[in-house]
Protein backbone atom coordinates (compact mmCIF):
# COMPACT_ATOMS: atom_id res chain seq x y z
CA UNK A 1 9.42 2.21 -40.89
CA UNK A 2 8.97 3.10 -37.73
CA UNK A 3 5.77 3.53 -35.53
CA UNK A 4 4.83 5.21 -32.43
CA UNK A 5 1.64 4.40 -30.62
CA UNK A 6 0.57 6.65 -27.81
CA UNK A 7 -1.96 6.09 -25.39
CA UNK A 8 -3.46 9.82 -24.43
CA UNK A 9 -5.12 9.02 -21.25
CA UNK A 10 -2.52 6.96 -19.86
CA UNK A 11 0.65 8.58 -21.36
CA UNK A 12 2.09 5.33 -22.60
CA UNK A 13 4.28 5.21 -25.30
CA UNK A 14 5.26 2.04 -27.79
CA UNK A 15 7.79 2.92 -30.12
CA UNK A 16 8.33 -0.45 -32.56
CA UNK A 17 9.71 -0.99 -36.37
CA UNK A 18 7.41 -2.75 -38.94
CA UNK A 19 9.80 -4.05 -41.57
CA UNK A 20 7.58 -6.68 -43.69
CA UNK A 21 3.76 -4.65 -44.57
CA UNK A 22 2.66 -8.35 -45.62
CA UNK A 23 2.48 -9.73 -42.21
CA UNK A 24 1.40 -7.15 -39.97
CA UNK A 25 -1.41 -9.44 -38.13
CA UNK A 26 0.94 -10.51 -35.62
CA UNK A 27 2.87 -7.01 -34.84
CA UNK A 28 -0.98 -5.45 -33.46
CA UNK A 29 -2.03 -8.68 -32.10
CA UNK A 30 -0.95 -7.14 -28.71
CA UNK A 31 -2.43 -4.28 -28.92
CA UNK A 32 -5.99 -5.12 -29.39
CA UNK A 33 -6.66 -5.57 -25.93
CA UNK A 34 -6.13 -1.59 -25.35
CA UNK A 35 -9.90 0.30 -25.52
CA UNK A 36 -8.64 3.58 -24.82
CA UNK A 37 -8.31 5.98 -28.46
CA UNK A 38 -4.86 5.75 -29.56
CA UNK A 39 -2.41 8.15 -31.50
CA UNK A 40 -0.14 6.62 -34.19
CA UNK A 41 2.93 8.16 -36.15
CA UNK A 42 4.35 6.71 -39.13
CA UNK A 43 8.20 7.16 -39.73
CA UNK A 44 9.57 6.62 -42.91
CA UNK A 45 13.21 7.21 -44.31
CA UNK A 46 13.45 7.00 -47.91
CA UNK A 47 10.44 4.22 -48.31
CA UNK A 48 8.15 4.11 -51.05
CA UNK A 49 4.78 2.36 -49.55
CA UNK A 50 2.50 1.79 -52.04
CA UNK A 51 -1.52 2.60 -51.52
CA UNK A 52 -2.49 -1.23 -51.16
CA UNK A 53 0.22 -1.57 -48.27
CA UNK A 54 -0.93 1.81 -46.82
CA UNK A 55 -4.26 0.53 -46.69
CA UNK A 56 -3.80 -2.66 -44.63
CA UNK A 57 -1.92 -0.72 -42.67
CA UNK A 58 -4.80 1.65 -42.05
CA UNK A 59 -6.92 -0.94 -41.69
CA UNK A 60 -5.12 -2.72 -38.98
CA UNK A 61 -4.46 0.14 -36.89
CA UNK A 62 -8.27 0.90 -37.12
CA UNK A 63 -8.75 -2.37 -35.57
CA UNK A 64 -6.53 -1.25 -32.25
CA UNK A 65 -8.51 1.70 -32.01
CA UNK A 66 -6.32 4.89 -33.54
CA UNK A 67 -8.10 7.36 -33.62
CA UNK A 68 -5.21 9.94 -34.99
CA UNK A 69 -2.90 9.41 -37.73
CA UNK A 70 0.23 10.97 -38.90
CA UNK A 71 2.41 9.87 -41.91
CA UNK A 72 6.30 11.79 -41.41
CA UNK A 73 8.63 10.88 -44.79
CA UNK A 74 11.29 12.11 -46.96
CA UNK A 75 9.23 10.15 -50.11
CA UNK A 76 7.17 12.38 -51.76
CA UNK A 77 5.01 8.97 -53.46
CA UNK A 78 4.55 7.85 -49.78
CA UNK A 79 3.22 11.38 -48.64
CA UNK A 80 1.19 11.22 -51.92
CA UNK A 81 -0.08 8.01 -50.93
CA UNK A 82 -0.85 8.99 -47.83
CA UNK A 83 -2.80 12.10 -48.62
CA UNK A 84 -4.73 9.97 -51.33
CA UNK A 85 -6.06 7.40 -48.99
CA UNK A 86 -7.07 10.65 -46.45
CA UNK A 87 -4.03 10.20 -44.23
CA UNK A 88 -2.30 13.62 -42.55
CA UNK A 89 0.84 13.30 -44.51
CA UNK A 90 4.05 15.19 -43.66
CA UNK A 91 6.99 15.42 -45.97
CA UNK A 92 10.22 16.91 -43.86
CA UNK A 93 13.86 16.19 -44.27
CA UNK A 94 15.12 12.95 -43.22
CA UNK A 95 17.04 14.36 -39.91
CA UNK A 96 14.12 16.02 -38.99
CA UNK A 97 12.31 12.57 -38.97
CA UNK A 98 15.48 11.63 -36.89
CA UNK A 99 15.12 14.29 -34.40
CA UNK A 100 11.68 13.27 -33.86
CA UNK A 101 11.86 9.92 -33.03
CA UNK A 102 14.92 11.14 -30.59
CA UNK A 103 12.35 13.13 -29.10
CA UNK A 104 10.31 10.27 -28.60
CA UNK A 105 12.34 8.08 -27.49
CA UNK A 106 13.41 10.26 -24.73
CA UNK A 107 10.35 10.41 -23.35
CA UNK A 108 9.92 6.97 -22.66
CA UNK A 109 10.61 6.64 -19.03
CA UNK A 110 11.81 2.97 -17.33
CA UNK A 111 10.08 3.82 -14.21
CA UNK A 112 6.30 4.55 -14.66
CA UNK A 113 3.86 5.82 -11.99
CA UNK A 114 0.29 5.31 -12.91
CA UNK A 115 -2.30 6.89 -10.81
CA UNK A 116 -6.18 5.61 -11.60
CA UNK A 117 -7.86 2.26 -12.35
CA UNK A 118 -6.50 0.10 -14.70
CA UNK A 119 -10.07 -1.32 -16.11
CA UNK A 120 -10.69 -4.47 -18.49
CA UNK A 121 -9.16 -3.92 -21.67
CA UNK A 122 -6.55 -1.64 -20.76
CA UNK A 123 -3.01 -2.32 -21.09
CA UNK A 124 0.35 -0.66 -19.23
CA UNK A 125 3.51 -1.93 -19.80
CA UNK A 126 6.99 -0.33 -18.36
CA UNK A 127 10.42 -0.49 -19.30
CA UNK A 128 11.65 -0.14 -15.47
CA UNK A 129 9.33 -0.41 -12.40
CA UNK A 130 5.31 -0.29 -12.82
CA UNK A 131 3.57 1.51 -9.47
CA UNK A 132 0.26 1.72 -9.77
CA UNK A 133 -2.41 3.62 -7.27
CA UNK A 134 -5.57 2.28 -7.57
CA UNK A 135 -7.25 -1.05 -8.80
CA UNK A 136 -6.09 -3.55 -11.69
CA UNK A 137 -9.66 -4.90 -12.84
CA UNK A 138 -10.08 -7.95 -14.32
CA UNK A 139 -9.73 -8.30 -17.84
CA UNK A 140 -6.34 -5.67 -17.69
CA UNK A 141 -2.96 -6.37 -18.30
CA UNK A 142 0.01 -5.08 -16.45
CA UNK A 143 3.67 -5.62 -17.28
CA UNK A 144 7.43 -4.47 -16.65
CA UNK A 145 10.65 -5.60 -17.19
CA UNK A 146 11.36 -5.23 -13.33
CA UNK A 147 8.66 -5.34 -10.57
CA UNK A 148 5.35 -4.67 -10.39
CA UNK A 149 3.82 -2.36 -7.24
CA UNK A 150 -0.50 -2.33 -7.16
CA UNK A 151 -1.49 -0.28 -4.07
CA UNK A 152 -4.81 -1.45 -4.65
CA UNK A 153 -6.51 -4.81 -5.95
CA UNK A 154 -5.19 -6.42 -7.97
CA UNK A 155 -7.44 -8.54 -9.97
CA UNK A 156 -6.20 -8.59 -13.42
CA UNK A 157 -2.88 -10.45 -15.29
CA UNK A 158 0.73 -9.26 -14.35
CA UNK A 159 3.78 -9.81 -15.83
CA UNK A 160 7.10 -8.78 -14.11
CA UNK A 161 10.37 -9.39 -15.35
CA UNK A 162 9.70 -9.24 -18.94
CA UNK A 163 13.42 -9.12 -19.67
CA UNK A 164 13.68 -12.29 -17.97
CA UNK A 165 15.13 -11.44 -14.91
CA UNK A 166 13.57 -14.25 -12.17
CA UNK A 167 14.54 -11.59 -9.01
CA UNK A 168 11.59 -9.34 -9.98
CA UNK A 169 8.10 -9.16 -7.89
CA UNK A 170 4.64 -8.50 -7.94
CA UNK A 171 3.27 -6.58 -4.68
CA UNK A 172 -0.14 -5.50 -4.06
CA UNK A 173 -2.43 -4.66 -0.71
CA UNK A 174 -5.01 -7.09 -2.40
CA UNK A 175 -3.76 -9.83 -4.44
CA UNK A 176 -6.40 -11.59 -6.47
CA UNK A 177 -5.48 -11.62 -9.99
CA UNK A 178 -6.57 -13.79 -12.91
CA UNK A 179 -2.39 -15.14 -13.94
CA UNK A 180 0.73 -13.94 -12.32
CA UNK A 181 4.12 -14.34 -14.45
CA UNK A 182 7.67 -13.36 -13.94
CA UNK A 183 10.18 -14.32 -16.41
CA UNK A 184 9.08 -17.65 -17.43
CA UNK A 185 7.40 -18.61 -14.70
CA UNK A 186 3.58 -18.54 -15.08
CA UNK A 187 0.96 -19.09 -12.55
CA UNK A 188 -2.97 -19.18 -12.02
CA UNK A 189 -4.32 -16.92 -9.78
CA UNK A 190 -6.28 -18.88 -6.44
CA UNK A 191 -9.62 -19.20 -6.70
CA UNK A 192 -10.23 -18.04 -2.98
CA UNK A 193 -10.48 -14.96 -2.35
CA UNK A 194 -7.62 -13.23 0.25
CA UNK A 195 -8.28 -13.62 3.67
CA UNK A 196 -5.41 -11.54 5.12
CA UNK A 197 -5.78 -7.79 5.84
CA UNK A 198 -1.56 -6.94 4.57
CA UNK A 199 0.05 -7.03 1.43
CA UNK A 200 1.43 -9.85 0.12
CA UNK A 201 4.21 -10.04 -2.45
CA UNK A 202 4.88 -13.19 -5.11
CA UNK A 203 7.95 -13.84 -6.54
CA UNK A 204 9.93 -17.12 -7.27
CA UNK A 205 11.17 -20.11 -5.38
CA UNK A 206 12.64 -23.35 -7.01
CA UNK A 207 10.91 -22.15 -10.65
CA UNK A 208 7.55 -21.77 -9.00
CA UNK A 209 5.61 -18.29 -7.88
CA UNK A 210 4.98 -18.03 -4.05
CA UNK A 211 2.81 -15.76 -2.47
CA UNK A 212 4.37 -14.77 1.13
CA UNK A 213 3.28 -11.06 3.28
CA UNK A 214 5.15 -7.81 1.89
CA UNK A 215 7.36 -6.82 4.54
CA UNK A 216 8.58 -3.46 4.76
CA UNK A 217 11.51 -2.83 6.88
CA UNK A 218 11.54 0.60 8.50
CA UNK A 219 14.80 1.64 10.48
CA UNK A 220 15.07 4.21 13.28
């Protein structure tokens, strides 16, 4: 089974399998932090999923805030299933449910641009770089498997390098933010507020985070 969770407002997609039905708790655990209405599909190839595990799954993603739901199978019991617990069921062919999750996951871009506030509860995570123009609030979480670019404050929690590389950054023109982590490395943000007026940039030294001034070399 496989589920994509799309956040309208934002534009950011989470494409993830859900192979045991039993133990779900942990799989949406992340998401809960999200407030913004999301949109779920449910991809299933040949599965039978049987009304009590349709319902917890229901349930669950009514706890991260779906708001639209969409079964796609090639199992006539799970569309019937589906349609009997009030869920828009879809039965196509099982390339077509193929072709659709290509299309999906081609629109997952590694480099994301996000243009807004990031406010308290939100989440935006990137495969590539994360820029964002505007503010990171407090109580929002921003993450990337490479660096991490706030032209704004940024007050919040950000995590770069989530594929473990220790060369990534976090850059901002205001950097006040509630944790910093890249890779492994995890710090607390200071409880001082910035006195400089330029941006600053942390990264690692010797397995801890510095903060140092973000220096951009410009060439004639």
């Amino acid at each position: 089974m496989e589920i994509v969770l799309k956040d309208t407002k934002s534009e950011y997609l989470e494409i993830f399998s859900l192979l045991d039905l039993d133990n779900i708790h942990e799989t949406f655990k992340r998401f809960s932090s999200i407030k913004e209405p999301l949109e779920a599909k449910i991809f299933t190839v040949s599965e039978s999923i049987s009304s009590h595990q349709l319902a917890k799954l229901k349930t669950h993603l009514n706890k991260i805030n779906v708001g639209s739901l969409r079964i796609y199978s090639n199992n006539r019991n799970t569309v019937l299933t589906g349609k009997s617990l009030k869920i828009d069921s879809v039965f196509i062919k099982e390339q077509e449910i193929k072709n659709k999750l290509l299309a999906f996951s081609s629109k997952k871009k590694d480099d994301i641009l996000y243009k807004g506030t990031v406010r308290s509860g939100e989440r935006i995570s990137s495969n590539g770089n994360l820029c964002i123009i505007g503010d990171v609030n407090p109580g929002a979480i921003v993450s990337a498997k490479k660096n991490i670019y706030v032209w704004g404050k940024l007050l919040g929690i950000a995590f770069a390098g989530k594929s473990g590389n220790k060369n990534s950054s976090i850059a901002s023109l205001y950097l006040n933010p509630l944790q910093l982590r890249i890779s492994d490395v995890v710090a607390i943000g200071p409880k001082d507020k910035p006195k400089n007026c330029y941006p600053e940039i942390a990264v690692i030294d010797k397995q801890t985070i510095i903060i140092k001034p973000y220096i951009i070399e410009t060439y004639n």
